[in-house]
Structures are given as structure tokens and as C-alpha cells.
Protein backbone atom coordinates (compact mmCIF):
# COMPACT_ATOMS: atom_id res chain seq x y z
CA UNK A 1 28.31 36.92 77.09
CA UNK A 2 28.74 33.13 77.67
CA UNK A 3 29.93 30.82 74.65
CA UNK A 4 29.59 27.14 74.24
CA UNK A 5 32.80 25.82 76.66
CA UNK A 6 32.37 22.44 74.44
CA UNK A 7 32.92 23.74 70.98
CA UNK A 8 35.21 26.36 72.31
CA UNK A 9 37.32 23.60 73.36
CA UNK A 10 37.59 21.19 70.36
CA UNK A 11 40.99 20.75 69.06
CA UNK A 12 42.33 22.22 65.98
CA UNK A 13 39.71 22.93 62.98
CA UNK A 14 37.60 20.47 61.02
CA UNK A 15 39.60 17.98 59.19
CA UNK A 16 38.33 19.02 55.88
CA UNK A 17 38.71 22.23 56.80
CA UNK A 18 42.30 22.06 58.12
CA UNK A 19 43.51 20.10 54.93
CA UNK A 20 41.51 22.80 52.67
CA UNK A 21 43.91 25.62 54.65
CA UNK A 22 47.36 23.56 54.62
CA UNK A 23 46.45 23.07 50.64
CA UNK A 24 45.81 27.48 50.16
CA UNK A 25 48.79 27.97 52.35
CA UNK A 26 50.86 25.41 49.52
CA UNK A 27 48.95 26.78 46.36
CA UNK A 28 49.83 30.64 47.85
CA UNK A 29 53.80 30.00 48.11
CA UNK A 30 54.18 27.75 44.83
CA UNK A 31 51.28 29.04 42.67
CA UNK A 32 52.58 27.05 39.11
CA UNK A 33 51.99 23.78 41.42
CA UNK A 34 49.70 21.77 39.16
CA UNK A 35 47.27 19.98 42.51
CA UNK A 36 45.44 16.71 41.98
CA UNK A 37 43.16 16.61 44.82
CA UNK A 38 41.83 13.00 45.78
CA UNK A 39 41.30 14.08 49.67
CA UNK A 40 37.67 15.65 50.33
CA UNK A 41 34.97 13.76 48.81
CA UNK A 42 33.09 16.12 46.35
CA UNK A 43 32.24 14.99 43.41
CA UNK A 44 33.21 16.20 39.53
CA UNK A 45 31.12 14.45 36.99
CA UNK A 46 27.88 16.75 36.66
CA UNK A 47 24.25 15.40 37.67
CA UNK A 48 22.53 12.94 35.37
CA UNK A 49 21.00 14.58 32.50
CA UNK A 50 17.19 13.81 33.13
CA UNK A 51 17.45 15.13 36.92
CA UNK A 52 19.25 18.03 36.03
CA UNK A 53 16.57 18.92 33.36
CA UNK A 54 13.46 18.16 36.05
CA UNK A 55 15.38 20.49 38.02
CA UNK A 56 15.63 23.02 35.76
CA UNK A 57 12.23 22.65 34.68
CA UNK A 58 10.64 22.88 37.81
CA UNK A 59 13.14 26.04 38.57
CA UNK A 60 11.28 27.75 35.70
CA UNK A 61 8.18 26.79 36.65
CA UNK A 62 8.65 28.31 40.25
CA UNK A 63 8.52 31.43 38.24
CA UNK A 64 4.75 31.15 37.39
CA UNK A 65 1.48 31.35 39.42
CA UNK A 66 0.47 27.22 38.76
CA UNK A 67 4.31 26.46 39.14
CA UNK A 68 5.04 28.13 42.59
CA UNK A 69 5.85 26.72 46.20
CA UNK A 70 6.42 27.99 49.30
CA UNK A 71 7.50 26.19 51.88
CA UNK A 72 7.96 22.59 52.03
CA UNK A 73 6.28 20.20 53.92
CA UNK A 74 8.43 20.05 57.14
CA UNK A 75 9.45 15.87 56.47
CA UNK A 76 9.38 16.16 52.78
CA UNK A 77 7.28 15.61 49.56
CA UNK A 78 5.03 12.62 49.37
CA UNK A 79 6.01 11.93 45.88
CA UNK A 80 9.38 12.07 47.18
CA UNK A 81 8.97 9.67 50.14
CA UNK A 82 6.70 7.50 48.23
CA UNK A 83 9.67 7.08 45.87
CA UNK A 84 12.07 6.24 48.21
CA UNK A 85 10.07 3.57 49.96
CA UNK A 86 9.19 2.15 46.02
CA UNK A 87 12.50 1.88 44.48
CA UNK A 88 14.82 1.86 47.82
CA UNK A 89 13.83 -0.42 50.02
CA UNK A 90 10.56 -2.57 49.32
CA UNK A 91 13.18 -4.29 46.21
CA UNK A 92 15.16 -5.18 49.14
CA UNK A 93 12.19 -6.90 51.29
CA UNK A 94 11.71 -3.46 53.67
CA UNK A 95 8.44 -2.24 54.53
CA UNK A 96 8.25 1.37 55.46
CA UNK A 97 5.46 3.68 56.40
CA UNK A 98 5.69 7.32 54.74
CA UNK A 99 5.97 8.69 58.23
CA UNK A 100 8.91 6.99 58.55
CA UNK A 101 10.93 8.98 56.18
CA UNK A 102 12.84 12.08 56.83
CA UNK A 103 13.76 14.50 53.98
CA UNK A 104 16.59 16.43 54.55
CA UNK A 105 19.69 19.10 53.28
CA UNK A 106 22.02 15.77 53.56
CA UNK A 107 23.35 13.28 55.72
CA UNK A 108 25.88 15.39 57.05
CA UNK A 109 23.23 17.84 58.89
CA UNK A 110 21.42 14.55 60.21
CA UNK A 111 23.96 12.89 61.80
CA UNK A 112 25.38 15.54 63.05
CA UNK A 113 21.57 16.74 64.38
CA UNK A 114 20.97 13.78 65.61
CA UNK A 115 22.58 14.44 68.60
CA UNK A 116 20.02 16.47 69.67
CA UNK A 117 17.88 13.52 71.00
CA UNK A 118 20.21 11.98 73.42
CA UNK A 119 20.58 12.62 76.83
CA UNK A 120 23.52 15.01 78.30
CA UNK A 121 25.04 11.75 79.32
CA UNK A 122 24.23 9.20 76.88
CA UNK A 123 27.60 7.31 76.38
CA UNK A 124 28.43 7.25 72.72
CA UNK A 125 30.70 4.67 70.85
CA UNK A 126 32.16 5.05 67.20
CA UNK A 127 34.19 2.89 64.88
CA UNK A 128 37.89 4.09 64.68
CA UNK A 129 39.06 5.30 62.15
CA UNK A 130 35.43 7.30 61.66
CA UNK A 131 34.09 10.45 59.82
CA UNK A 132 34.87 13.25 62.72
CA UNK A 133 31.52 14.42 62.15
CA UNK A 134 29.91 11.68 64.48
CA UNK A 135 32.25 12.85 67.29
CA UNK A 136 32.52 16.66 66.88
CA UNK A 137 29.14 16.91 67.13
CA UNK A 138 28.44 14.68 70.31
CA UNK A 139 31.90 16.40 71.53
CA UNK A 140 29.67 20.13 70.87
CA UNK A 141 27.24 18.63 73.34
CA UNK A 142 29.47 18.08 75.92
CA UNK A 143 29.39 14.18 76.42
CA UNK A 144 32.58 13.22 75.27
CA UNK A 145 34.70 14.35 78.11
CA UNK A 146 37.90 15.96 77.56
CA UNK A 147 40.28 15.42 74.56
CA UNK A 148 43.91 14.58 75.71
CA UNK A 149 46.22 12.30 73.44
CA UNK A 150 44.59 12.31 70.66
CA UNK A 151 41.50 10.65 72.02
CA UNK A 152 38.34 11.66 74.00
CA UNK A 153 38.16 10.71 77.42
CA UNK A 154 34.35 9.57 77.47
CA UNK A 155 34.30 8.14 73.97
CA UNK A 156 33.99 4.34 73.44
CA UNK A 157 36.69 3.38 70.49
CA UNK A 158 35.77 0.29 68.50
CA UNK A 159 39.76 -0.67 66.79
CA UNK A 160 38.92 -1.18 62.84
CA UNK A 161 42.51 -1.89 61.52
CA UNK A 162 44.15 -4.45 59.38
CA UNK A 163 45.09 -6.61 62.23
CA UNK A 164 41.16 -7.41 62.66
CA UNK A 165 40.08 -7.44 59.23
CA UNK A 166 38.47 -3.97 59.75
CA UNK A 167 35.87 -5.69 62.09
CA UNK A 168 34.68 -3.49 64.67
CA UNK A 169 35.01 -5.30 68.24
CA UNK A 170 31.31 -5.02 70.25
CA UNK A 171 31.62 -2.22 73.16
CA UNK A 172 33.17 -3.47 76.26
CA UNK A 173 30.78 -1.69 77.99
CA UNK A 174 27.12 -0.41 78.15
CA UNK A 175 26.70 2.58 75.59
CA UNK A 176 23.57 4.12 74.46
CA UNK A 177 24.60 4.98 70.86
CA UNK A 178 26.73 3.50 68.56
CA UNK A 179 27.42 5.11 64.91
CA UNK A 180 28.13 2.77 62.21
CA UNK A 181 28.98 3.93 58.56
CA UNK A 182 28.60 1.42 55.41
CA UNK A 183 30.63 1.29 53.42
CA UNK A 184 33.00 2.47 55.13
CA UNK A 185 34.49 6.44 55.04
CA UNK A 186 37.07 6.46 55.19
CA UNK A 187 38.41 2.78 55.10
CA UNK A 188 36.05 1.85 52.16
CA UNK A 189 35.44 -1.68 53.91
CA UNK A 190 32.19 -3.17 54.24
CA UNK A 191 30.30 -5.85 56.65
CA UNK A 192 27.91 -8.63 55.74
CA UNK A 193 24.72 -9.17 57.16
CA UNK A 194 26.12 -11.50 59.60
CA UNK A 195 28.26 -9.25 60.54
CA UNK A 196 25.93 -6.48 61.32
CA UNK A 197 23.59 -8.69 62.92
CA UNK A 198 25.91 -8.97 65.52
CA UNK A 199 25.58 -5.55 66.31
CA UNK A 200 21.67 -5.68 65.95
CA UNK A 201 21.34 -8.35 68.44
CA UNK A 202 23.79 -6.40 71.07
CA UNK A 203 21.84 -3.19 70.28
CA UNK A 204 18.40 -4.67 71.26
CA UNK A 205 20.30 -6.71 74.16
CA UNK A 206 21.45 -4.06 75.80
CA UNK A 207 19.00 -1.39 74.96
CA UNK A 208 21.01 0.65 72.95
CA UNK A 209 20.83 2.94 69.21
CA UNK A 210 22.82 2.35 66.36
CA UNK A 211 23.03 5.12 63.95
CA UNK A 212 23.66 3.71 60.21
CA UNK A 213 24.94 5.87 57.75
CA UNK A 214 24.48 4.18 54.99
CA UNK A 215 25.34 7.38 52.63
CA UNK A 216 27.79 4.96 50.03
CA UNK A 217 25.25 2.06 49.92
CA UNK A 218 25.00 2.66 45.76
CA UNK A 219 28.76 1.64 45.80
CA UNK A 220 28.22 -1.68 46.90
CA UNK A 221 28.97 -4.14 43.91
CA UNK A 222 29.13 -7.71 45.88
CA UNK A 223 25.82 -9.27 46.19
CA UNK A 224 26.22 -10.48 49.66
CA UNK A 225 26.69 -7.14 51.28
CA UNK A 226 23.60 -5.14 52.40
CA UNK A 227 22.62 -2.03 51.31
CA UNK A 228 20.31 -0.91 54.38
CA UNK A 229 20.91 -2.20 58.12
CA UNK A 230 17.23 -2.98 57.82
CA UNK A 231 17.95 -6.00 55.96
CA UNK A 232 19.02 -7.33 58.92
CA UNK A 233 16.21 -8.87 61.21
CA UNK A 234 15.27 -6.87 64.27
CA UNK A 235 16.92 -3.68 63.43
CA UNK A 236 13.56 -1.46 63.09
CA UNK A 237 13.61 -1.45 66.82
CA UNK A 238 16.81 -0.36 67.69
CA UNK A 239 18.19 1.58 63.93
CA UNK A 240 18.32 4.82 62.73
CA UNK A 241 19.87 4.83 58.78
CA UNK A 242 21.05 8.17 57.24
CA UNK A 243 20.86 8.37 53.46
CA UNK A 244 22.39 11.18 51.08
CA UNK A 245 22.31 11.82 47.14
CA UNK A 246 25.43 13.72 47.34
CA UNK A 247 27.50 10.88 46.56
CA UNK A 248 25.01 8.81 44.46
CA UNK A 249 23.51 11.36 42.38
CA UNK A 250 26.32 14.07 42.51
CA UNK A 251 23.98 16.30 44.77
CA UNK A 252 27.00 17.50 47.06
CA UNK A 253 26.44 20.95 45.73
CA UNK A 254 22.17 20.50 45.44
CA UNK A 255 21.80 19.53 49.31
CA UNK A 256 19.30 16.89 49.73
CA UNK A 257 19.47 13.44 52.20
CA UNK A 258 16.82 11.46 53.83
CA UNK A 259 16.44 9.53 57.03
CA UNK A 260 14.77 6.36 58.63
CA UNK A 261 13.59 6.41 61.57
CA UNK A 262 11.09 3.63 62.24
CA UNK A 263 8.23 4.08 64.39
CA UNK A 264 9.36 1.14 66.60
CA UNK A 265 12.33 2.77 67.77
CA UNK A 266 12.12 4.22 71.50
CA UNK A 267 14.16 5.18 74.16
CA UNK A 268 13.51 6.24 77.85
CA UNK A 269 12.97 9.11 79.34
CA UNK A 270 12.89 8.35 82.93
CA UNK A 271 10.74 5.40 83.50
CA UNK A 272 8.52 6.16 80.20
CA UNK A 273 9.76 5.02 76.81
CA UNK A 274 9.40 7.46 73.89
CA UNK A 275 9.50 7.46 70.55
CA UNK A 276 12.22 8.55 68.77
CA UNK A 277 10.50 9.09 65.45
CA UNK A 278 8.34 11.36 67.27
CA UNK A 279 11.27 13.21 68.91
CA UNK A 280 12.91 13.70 65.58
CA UNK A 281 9.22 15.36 64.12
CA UNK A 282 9.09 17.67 67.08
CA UNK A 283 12.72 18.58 66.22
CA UNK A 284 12.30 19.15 62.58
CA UNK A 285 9.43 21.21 62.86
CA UNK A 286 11.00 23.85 64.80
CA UNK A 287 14.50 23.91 63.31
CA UNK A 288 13.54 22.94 59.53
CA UNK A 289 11.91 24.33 56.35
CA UNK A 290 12.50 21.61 54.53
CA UNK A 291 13.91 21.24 51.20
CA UNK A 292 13.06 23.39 48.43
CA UNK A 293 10.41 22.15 45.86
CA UNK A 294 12.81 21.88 42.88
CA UNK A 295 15.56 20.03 44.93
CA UNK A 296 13.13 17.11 45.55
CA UNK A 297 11.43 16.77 42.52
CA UNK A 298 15.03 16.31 40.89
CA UNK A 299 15.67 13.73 43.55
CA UNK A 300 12.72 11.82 42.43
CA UNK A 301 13.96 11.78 39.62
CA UNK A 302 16.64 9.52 40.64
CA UNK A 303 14.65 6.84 41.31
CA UNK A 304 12.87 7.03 37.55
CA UNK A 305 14.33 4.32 35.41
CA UNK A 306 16.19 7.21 32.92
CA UNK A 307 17.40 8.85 36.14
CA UNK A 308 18.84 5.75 37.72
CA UNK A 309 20.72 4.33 34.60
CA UNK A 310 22.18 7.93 34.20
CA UNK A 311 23.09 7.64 38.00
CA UNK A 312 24.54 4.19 37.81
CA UNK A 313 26.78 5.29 34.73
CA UNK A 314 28.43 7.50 36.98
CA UNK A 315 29.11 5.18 40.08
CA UNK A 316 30.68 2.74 37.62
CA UNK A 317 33.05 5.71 36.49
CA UNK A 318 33.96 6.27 40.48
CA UNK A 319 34.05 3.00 41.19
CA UNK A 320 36.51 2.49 37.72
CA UNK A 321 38.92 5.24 39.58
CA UNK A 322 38.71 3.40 42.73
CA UNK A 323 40.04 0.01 40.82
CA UNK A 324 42.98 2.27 38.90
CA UNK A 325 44.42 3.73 42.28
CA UNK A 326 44.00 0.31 44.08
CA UNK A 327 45.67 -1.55 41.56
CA UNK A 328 48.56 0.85 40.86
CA UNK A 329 49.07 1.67 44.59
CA UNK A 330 49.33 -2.36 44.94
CA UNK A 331 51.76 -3.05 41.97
CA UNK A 332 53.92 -0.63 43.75
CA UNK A 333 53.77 -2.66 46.58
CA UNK A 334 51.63 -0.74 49.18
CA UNK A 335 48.88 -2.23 51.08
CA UNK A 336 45.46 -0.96 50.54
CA UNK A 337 41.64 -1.51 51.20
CA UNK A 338 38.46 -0.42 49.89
CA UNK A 339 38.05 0.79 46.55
CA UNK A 340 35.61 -2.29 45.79
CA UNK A 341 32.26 -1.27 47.34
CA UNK A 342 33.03 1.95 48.01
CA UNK A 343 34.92 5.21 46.22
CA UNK A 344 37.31 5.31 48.90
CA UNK A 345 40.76 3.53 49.10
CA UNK A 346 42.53 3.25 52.37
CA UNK A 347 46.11 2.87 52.08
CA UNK A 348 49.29 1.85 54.47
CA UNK A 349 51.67 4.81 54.84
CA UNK A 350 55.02 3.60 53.70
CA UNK A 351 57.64 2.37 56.08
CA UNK A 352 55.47 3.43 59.25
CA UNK A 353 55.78 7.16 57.89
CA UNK A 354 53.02 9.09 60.28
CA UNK A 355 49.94 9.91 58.04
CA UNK A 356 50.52 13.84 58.37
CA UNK A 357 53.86 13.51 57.35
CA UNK A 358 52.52 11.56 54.44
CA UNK A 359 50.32 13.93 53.80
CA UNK A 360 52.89 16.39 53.27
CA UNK A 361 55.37 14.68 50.99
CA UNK A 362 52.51 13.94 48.86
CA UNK A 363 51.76 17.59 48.62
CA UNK A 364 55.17 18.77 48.13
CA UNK A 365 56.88 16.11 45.85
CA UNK A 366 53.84 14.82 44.13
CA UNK A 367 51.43 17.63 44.37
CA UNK A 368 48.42 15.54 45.03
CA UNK A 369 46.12 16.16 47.93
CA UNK A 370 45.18 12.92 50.03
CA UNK A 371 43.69 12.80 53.96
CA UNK A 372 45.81 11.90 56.58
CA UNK A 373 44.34 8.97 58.09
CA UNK A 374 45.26 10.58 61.79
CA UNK A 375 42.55 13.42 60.73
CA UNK A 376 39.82 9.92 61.49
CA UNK A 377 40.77 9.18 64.45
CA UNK A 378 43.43 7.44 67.01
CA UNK A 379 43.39 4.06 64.69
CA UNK A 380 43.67 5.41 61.64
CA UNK A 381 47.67 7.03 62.15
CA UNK A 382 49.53 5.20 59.68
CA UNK A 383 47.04 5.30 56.91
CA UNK A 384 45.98 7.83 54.42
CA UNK A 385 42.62 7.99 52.13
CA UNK A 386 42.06 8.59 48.42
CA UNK A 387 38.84 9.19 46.60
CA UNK A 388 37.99 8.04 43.61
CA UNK A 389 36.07 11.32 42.63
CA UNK A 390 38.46 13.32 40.56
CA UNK A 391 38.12 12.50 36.46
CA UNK A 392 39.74 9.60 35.20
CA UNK A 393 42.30 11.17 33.59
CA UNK A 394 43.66 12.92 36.78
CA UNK A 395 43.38 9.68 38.70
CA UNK A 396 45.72 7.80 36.73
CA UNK A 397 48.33 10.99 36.93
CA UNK A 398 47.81 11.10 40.86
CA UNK A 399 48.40 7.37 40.88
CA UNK A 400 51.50 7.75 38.87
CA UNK A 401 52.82 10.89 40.83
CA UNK A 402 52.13 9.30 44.04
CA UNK A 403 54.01 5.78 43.20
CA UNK A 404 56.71 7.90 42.30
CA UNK A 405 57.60 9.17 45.15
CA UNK A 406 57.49 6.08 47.30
């Protein structure tokens, strides 16, 4: 039997994955070691009371004749879309069409699905540091070349360090895609709409995608920073923007995302340009069931005054933790980013340590769980993340154990 050659071939495991089996292997030899874990970013406070009880409600009511669904419409739930396009974007000047609207398990599955619509030898550029996800999976297809060095050979790096402000430099080069992710994971940095309309105008210029992942866009607390890449003129013809209420609503363990893609987005196939909205239907249908009935009534829920309050109350707590292990990590005199529109916080390894090594200490003198920044990519050695998503009370302890030991 023949196996994928591509997936066979990626290096090591997941990052998440790897950290979650260096962290057993720990917990297995010293099992009185009290962990803190600020590295993967799930959640802890529970989902809002009024979506939890829609959810359970329409649970229950999935056990009675009147109250029963099947499946789900393959691009999800009017009611559903109709509420994303009401309290999501039109308050932001956007004007969607229903079709327009994707309802999926998650941004994760998107943008790693996404893939599926570009060419064998599209040419793909990411931010660096980035979320692996946006690589392994175009690295599964086979159009990232070989991986030697720490870096893929047909990947297009765009540096986002201190030294430039976290400012992703425009491709050197013709690419076809280019992922963006805003707020950032992992740096938690954000751009302005000047800033991404840069990226807009270079995108329609040259023909190419960008893929937004705009899953942290309920983090954003400055007024002047966008919330959807649509804000920006021009980019229904050349944007694709993945959503998720994992992070904003605490869904991480409910599974449920959605996805713009406008109508007005094409590419070519050959000499005939095609839409990619229509791509993405053809794809769904076949590989999707959609999301189950109770899941997306909860998520509407979100959007309901009473459901977005609750919501709200608990990005303020996350974004609270963010501010405590900013500040501390500062007063002890390391550099750090993010943490302000975002519930990550990117910090300077001391003293040049490498960010595995870092990684380590933290584990073994401090017992708190971080991610190497190395794990994000070829720019990110040198740094290491937190998130803000553990409870207040263990936050300030991690911050305390970690300044500690620097």
C-alpha cells in the first residue's frame, strides 16, 4: 500500500502535540510537580450562562418528535448566518450575502481545509513566527518543498520580529496565497488598517489570496485596529477570513467556526477564472455534515445581547491575565509583546537562551508550561508564548514562579 510521502515526511510531531508529550513524560517522573500550564490555548472559564442553557435546552429537545434534527444544512443554519452578518459585520460597515457564510467545526479545520483549493503548485507565503497549522497543512499537500534547517525550501517567510516592529515585509516574490492571522498567535501583535491595506492592494496587484484568520478579533481593545480584513477597501475580491467561537465564547471543547468567502473572490483555472466561493460549496458538500443543530443554536446565542455581555465578561477576565503576566514579566525586566489586543504574550528568552531550552527550565525549576517560540517557526527562536487562559489565580503564581527563576 502507498502512504502520503508528504505527511510521512514532516518533521517531528505537532507542536501542541510534542509539548503535550514532553509535559506527560515530566508529570510521569515527578508526579507531586504542581504544573501551571499557560502554553496551549484552551480555555478554563465555562461558556456563558444563557448559551450554555440554549444548548442544553435544545439538547433536550432533540429528544422529542417537534424538537428533532437530522442533518444540518451543509453551510449552516440561516438563523445562524443571519446572525453573524447582523451583529458581526454590518456594525462594522460590511455587507454580506448569506451565501457568503460558511459554518463550520472551527477555524482550525478551515484553514487547514483550505488547502484543498489551491493548485499542486500554488506558492504559499506565511508570517514568521506563525500557527504551524497554515504550513503543515500546505506541507501535507506537497507544495512546500523539502524541510532542511529548520525551514521549508518552497515556503515564502515574511520576518515578524522586534527589529521591524512585528511588521510583516510584502513577498519578494509572486505568491498565490498568503496567510495572515489577527491578532496575532502567537506574537499577540496587531496591524491597523493601513497596515493591512498594504497587503490588500499587493494581493489584488498581483493576483494573489490572502487568508485572514481573524479567530482573536473579540480581543481587540484599541479602537483603531480592525476587527475583519473586510474593513479594509477592496479586500472582498482577493480575502478569505476564518472566524472561531472557541476563543470568544469558550467553544474549544463545543466545535463550531465560520468562514467568509465572498462571492467576488476568483482564481484561475487555466485561462477561466472561478469562483472560489463556489469551490469551497462543492467541497463542503462532499466532505461535511455540518454542525449539529444544538451547537449552532448556542452560537446564536452569542450574538443575543444576554449572550454577548456574558461573553465579553469573560474576554475582559483573559485579557486581565494577559495585563498581570505582561506587567510582571516587564518589572522583571524582560521584553514582551502582545497581551493588549490579544490573550497571548510574546516574550524575549533571557540572555539569548534558545526557546526550547527555555522551555525546559521553565518546566523543571518553575513548573509552568509555556511554548517555545522555535515550535512557530524559524523567527520566532529566542522567544517563548504565554496565554492568558488559565484562572487568575494561577496566572499570578506562574508569573511569580517564572520571574523567579530568571
Amino acid at each position: 500500500m502507498k502512504l502520503n510521502a508528504h505527511i510521512a515526511s514532516l518533521p517531528a510531531g505537532y507542536l501542541f502535540a510534542e509539548i503535550g508529550k514532553r509535559v506527560k513524560a515530566y508529570q510521569t517522573a515527578h508526579p507531586d510537580a504542581d504544573l501551571i500550564r499557560l502554553g496551549i490555548g484552551d480555555v478554563t472559564r465555562p461558556i456563558a450562562p444563557s448559551v450554555a442553557r440554549v444548548f442544553a435546552d435544545t439538547a433536550l429537545k432533540m429528544g422529542t418528535p417537534e424538537g428533532f434534527h437530522g442533518y444540518a444544512p451543509d453551510y449552516g443554519y440561516n438563523f445562524l448566518i443571519d446572525a453573524i452578518i447582523r451583529a458581526d459585520y454590518a456594525p462594522r460597515g460590511v455587507s454580506l450575502k448569506p451565501e457568503e457564510v460558511f459554518i463550520s467545526d472551527g477555524a482550525k479545520p478551515d484553514v487547514g481545509n483550505l488547502q484543498e483549493l489551491f493548485g499542486a503548485d500554488a506558492r504559499i507565503a506565511v508570517t514568521d513566527p506563525v500557527y504551524p497549522v497554515y504550513v503543515d497543512s500546505n506541507a501535507m499537500a506537497g507544495r512546500l518543498g523539502s524541510f532542511d534547517g529548520g525551514r521549508w525550501s518552497g515556503l515564502c517567510y515574511l520576518p515578524c520580529t522586534a527589529e521591524n516592529g512585528f511588521i510583516p515585509p510584502l513577498p519578494p516574490e509572486h505568491v498565490d496565497v498568503i496567510y495572515l492571522c489577527y491578532p496575532n498567535n502567537p506574537t499577540g501583535t496587531v496591524l491597523t488598517k493601513d497596515q493591512l491595506k498594504v497587503f490588500v492592494d499587493w494581493a489584488l496587484k498581483e493576483d494573489a489570496l490572502i487568508v485572514y484568520d481573524a479567530a482573536y478579533k473579540a480581543f481587540i481593545t484599541e479602537k483603531d485596529i480592525p476587527q475583519s480584513i473586510y474593513e479594509v477597501p477592496g479586500a472582498e475580491k482577493c480575502c478569505i477570513e476564518c472566524c472561531s467561537f472557541s476563543k470568544t465564547a469558550g467553544f474549544t471543547g463545543v466545535r463550531c467556526g465560520y468562514m467568509i468567502i465572498p462571492t467576488s473572490v476568483t482564481g484561475t483555472v487555466g485561462n477561466e477564472r472561478v469562483s472560489l466561493n463556489r469551490l469551497w460549496q462543492r467541497r463542503m458538500s462532499t466532505k461535511s455534515n455540518g454542525v449539529s443543530y444544538p451547537v449552532q443554536c448556542a452560537a446564536a446565542q452569542v450574538f443575543a445581547p444576554d449572550g454577548h455581555r456574558e461573553v465579553m465578561e469573560s474576554i475582559s477576565y483573559y485579557l486581565n491575565n494577559a495585563s498581570v503576566i505582561r506587567t510582571g514579566l516587564e518589572k522583571a525586566g524582560c521584553r514582551c509583546f502582545g497581551g493588549v489586543n490579544s490573550p497571548y504574550v510574546w516574550m524575549q528568552t533571557p540572555d539569548g537562551m534558545k526557546s526550547w531550552d527555555f522551555f525546559d527550565l521553565l518546566l523543571d525549576k518553575a513548573h509552568v508550561v509555556g511554548t517555545p517560540g522555535e515550535g512557530f517557526g524559524p523567527s520566532g527562536e529566542g522567544y517563548f508564548r504565554l496565554t492568558a487562559f488559565n484562572t487568575l489565580e494561577k496566572t499570578k503564581e506562574a508569573v511569580e514562579r517564572v520571574t523567579g527563576v530568571l
